[in-house]
N, C-alpha and C. Protein backbone atom coordinates (compact mmCIF):
# COMPACT_ATOMS: atom_id res chain seq x y z
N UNK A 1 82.74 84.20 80.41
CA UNK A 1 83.41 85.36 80.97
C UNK A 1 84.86 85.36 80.47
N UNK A 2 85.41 86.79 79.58
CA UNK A 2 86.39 86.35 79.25
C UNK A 2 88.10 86.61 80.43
N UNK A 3 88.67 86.25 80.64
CA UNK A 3 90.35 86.17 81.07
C UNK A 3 89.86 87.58 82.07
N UNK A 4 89.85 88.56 80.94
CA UNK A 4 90.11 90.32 81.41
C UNK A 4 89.02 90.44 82.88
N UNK A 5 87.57 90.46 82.41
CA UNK A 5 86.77 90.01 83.62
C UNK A 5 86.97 89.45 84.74
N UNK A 6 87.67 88.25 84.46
CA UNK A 6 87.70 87.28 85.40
C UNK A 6 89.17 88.23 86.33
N UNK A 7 90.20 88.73 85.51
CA UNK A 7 91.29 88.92 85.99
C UNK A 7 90.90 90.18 87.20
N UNK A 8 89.82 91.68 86.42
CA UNK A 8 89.24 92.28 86.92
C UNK A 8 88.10 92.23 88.17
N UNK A 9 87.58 90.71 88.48
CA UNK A 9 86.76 90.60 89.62
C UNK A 9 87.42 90.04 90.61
N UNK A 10 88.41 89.25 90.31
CA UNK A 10 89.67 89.05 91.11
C UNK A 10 90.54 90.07 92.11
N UNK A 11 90.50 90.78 91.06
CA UNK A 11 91.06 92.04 91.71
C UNK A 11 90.40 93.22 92.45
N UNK A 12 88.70 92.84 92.29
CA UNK A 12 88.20 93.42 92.94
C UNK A 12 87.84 92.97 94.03
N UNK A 13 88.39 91.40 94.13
CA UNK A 13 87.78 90.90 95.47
C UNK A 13 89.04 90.79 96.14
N UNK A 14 89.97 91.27 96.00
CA UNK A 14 91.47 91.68 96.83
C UNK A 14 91.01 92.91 97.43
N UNK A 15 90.93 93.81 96.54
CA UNK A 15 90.43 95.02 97.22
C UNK A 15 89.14 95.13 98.49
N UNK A 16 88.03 94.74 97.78
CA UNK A 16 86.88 94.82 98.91
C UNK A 16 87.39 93.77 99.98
N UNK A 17 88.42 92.67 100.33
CA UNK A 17 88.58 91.99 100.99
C UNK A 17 89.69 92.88 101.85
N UNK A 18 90.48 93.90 101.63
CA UNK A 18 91.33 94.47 101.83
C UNK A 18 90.71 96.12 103.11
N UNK A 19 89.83 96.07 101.87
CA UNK A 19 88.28 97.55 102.44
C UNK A 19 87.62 96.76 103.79
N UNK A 20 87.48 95.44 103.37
CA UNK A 20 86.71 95.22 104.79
C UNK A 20 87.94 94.78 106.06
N UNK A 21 88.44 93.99 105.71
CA UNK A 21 89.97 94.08 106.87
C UNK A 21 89.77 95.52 107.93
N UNK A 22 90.06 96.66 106.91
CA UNK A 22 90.07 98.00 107.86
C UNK A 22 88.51 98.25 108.35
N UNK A 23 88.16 98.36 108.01
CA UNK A 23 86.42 98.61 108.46
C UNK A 23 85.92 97.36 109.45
N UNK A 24 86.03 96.47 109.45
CA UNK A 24 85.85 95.82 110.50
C UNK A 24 86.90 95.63 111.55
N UNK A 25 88.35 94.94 111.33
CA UNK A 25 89.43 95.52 111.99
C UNK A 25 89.88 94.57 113.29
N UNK A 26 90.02 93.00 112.76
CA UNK A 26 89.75 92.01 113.64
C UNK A 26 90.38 91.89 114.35
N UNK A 27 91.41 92.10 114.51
CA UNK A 27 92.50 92.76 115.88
C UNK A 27 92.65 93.37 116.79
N UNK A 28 90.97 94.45 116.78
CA UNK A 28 91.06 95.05 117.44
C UNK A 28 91.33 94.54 119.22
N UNK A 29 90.49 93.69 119.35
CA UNK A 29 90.89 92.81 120.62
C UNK A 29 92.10 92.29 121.62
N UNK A 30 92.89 92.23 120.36
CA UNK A 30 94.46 91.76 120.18
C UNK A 30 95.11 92.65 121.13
N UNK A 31 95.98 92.62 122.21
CA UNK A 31 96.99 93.29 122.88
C UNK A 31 98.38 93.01 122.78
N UNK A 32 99.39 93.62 123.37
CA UNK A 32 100.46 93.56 123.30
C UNK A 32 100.81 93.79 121.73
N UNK A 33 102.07 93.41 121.34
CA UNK A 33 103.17 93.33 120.45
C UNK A 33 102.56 93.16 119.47
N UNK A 34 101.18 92.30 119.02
CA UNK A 34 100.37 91.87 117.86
C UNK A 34 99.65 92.67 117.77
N UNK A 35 98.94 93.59 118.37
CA UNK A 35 98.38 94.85 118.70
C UNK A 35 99.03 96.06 117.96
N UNK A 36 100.08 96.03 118.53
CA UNK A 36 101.10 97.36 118.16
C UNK A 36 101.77 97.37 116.80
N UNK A 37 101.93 95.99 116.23
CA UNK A 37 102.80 95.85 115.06
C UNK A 37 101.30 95.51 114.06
N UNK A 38 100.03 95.24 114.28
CA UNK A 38 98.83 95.63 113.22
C UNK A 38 98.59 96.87 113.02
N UNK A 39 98.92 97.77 114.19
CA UNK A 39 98.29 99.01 114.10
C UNK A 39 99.30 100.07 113.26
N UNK A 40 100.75 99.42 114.19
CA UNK A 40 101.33 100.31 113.14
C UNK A 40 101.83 100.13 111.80
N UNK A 41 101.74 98.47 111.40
CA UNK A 41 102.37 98.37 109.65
C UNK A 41 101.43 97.49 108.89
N UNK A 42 100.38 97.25 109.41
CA UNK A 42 99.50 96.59 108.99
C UNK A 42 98.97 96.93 107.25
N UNK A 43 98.52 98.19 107.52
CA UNK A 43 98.24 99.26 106.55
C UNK A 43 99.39 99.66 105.49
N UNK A 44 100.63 99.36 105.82
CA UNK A 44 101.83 99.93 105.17
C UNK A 44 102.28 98.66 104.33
N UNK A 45 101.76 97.65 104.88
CA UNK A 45 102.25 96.24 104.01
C UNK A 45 101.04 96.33 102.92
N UNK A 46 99.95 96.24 103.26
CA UNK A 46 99.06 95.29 102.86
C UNK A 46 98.34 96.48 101.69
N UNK A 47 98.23 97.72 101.97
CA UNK A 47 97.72 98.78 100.71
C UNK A 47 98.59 98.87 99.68
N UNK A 48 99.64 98.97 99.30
CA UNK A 48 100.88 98.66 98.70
C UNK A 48 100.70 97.84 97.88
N UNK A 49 100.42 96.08 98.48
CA UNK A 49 100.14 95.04 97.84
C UNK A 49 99.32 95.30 97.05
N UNK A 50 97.89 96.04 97.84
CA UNK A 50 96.52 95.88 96.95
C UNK A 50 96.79 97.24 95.65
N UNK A 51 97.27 98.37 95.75
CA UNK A 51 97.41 99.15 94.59
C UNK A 51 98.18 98.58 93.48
N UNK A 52 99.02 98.01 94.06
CA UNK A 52 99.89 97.17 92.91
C UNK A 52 98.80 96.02 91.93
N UNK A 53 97.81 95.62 92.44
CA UNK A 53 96.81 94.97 91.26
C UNK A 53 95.90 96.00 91.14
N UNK A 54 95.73 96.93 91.79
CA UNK A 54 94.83 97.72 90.85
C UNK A 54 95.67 98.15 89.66
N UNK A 55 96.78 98.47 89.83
CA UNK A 55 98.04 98.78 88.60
C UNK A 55 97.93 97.81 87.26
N UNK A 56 97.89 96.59 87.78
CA UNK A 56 97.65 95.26 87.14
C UNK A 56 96.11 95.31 86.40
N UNK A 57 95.38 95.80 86.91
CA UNK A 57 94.40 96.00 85.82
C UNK A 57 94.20 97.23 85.23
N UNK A 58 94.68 98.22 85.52
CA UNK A 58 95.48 99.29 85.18
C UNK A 58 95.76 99.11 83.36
N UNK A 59 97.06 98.25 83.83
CA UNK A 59 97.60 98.01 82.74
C UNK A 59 96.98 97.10 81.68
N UNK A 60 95.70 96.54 81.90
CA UNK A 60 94.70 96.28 80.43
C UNK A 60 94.45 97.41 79.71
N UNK A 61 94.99 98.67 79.95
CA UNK A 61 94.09 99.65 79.16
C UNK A 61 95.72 100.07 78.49
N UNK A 62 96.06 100.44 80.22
CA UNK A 62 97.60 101.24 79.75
C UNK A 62 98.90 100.49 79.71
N UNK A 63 99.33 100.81 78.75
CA UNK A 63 100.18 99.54 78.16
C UNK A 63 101.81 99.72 79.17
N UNK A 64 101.81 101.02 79.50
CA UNK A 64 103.11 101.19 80.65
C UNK A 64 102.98 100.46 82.12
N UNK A 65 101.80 99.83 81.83
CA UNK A 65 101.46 99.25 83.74
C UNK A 65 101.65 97.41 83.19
N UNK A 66 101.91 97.14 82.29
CA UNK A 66 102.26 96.08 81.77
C UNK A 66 103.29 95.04 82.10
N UNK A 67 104.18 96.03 82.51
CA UNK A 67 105.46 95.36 83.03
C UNK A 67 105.41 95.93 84.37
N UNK A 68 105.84 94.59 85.23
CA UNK A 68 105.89 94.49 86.63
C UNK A 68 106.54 95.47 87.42
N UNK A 69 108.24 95.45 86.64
CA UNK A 69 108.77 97.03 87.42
C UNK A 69 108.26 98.24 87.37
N UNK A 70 107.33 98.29 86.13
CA UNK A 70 107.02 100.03 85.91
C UNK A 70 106.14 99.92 87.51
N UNK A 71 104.86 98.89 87.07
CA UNK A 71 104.05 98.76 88.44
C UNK A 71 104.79 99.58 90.21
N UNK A 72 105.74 98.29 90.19
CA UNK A 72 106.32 97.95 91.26
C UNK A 72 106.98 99.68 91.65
N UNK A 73 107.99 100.20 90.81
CA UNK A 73 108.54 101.33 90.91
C UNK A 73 107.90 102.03 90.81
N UNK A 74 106.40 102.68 90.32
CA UNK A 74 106.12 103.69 89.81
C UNK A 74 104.99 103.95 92.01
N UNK A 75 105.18 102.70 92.01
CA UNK A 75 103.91 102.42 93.46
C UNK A 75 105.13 102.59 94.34
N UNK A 76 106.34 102.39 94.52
CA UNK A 76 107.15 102.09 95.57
C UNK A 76 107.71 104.20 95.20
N UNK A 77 107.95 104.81 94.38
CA UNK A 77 107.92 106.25 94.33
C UNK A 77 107.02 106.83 94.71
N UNK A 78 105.82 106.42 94.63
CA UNK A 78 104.48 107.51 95.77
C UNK A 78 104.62 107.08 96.92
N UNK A 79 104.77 105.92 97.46
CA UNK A 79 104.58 105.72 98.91
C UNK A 79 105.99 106.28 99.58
N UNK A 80 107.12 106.04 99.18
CA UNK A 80 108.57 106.47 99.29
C UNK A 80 108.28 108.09 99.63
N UNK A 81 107.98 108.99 98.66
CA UNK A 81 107.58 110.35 98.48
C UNK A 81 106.80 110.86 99.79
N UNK A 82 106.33 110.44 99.95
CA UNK A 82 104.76 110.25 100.46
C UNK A 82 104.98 110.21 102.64
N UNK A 83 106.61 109.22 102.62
CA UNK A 83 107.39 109.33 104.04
C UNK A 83 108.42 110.19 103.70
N UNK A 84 108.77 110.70 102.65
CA UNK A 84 109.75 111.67 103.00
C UNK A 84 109.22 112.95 103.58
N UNK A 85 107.45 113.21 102.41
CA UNK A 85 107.19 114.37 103.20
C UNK A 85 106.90 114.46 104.42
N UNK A 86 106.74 113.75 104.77
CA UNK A 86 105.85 113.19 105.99
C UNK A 86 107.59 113.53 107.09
N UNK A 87 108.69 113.24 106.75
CA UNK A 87 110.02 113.32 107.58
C UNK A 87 109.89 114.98 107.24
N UNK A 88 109.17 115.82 106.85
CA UNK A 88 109.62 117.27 106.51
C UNK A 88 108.65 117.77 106.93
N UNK A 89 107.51 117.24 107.58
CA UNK A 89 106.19 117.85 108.30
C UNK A 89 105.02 117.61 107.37
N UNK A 90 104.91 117.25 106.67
CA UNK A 90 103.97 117.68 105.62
C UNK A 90 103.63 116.29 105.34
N UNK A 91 102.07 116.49 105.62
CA UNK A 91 101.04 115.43 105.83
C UNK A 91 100.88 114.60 104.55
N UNK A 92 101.07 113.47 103.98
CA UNK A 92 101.05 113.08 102.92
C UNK A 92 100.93 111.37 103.15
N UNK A 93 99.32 110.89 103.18
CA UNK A 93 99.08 109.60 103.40
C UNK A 93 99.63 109.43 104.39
N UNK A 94 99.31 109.96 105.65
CA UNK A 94 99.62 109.50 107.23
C UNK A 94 100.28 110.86 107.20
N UNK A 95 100.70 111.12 109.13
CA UNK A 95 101.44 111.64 109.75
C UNK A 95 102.48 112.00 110.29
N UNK A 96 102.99 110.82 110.63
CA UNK A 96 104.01 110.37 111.40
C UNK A 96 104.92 109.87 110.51
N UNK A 97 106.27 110.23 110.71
CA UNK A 97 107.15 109.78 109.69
C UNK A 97 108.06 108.62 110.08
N UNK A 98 108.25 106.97 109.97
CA UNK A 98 108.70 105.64 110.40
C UNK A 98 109.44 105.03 109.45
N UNK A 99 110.84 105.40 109.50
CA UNK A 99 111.80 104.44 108.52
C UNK A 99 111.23 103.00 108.41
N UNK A 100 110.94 102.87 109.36
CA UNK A 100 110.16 101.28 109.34
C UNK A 100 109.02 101.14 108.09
N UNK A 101 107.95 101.87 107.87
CA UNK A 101 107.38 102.19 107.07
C UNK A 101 107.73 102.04 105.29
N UNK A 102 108.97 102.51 105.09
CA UNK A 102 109.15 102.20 104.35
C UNK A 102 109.93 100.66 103.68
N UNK A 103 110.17 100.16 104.98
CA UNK A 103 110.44 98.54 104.70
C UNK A 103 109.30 97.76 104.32
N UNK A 104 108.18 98.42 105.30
CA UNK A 104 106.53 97.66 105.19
C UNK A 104 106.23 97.73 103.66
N UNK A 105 106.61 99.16 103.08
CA UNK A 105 105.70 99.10 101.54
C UNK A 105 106.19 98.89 100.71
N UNK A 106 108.18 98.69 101.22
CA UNK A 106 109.00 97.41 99.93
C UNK A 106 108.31 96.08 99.89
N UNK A 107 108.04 96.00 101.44
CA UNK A 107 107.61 93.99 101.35
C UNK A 107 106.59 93.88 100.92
N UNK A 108 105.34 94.94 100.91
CA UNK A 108 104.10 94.70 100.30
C UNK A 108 104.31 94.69 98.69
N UNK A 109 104.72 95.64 98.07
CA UNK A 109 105.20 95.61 96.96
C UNK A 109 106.01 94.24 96.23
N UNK A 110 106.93 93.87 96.68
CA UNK A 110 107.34 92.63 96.53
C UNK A 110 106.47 91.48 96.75
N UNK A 111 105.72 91.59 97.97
CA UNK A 111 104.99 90.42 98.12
C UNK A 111 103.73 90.33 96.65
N UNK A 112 103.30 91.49 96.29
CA UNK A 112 102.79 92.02 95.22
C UNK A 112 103.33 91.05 93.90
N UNK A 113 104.41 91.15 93.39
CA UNK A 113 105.05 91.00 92.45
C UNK A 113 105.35 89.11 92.67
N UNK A 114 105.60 88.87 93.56
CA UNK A 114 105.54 87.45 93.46
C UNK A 114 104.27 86.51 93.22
N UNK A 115 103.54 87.35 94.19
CA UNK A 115 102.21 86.74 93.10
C UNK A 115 101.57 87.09 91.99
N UNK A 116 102.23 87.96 91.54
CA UNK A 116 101.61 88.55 90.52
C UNK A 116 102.70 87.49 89.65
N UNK A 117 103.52 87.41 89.71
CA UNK A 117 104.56 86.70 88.71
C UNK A 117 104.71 84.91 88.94
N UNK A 118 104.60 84.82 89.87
CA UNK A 118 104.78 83.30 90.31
C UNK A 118 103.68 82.30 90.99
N UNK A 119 102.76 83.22 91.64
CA UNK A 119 101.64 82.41 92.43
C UNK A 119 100.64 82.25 91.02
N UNK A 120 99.82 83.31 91.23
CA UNK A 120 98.68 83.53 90.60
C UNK A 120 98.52 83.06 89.56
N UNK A 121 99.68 82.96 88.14
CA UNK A 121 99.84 81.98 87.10
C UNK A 121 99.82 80.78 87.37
N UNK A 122 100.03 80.31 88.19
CA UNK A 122 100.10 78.89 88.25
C UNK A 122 98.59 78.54 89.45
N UNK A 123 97.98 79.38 90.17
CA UNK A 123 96.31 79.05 90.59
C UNK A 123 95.39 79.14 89.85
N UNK A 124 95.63 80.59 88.94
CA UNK A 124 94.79 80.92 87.87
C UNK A 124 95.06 81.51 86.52
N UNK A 125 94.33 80.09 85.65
CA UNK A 125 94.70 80.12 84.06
C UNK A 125 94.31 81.46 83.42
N UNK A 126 93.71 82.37 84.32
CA UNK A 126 93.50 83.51 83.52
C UNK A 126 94.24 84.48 84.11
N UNK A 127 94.96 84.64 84.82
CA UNK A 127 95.97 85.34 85.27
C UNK A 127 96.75 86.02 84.22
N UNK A 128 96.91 85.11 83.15
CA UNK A 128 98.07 85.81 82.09
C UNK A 128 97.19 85.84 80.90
N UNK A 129 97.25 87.11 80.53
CA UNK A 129 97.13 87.89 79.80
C UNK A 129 96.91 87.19 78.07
């Protein structure tokens, strides 16, 4: 199996691991403060993270998803976009408009980029390209 594969089933098992999180939803049980802070940024951290490697395999084809900032910036401008409309009424990936929100999908993003740059090379030899 070569690198690209391996890099690509990887990334698909972020995702379906990501798909089942929400669909099953193990928190639900959970009350108080751990309750309230899954429900409301749970989703805002952690989708962020996961588009950012779909970007990452993205960029086997397209050579602009190659470099980490295009990734990082080009994902942190839709979700950014995305709460402004949302501060102007207008429904765009959620409802409700939460300055907080947009801290959640810097840190996912970042958290993104560190493993993409620092973890993952050094767990897995096929990580780089």
């Amino acid at each position: 199996m070569s690198n690209v594969s391996k890099k690509k089933l990887f990334v698909s098992g972020i995702v379906l691991s990501v798909a089942l999180v929400h669909i099953f939803n193990p928190l639900r049980p959970v009350n108080g403060i751990w309750h309230d802070l899954y429900f409301s940024y749970f989703s805002d951290l952690i989708l962020p993270f996961t588009f950012y490697f779909l970007l990452c395999v993205s960029g086997l084809r397209i050579n602009i998803f190659r470099c980490w900032w295009v990734k990082a910036g080009s994902l942190f401008a839709l979700v950014l976009a995305a709460e402004v409309l949302q501060y102007f009424g207008f429904w765009a990936f959620g409802t409700v408009y939460d300055p907080l929100d947009i801290l959640m999908f810097a840190t996912g993003i970042g958290l993104a980029v560190i493993c993409d740059l620092l973890i993952f090379p050094k767990l897995f030899p096929f990580w780089e390209d």
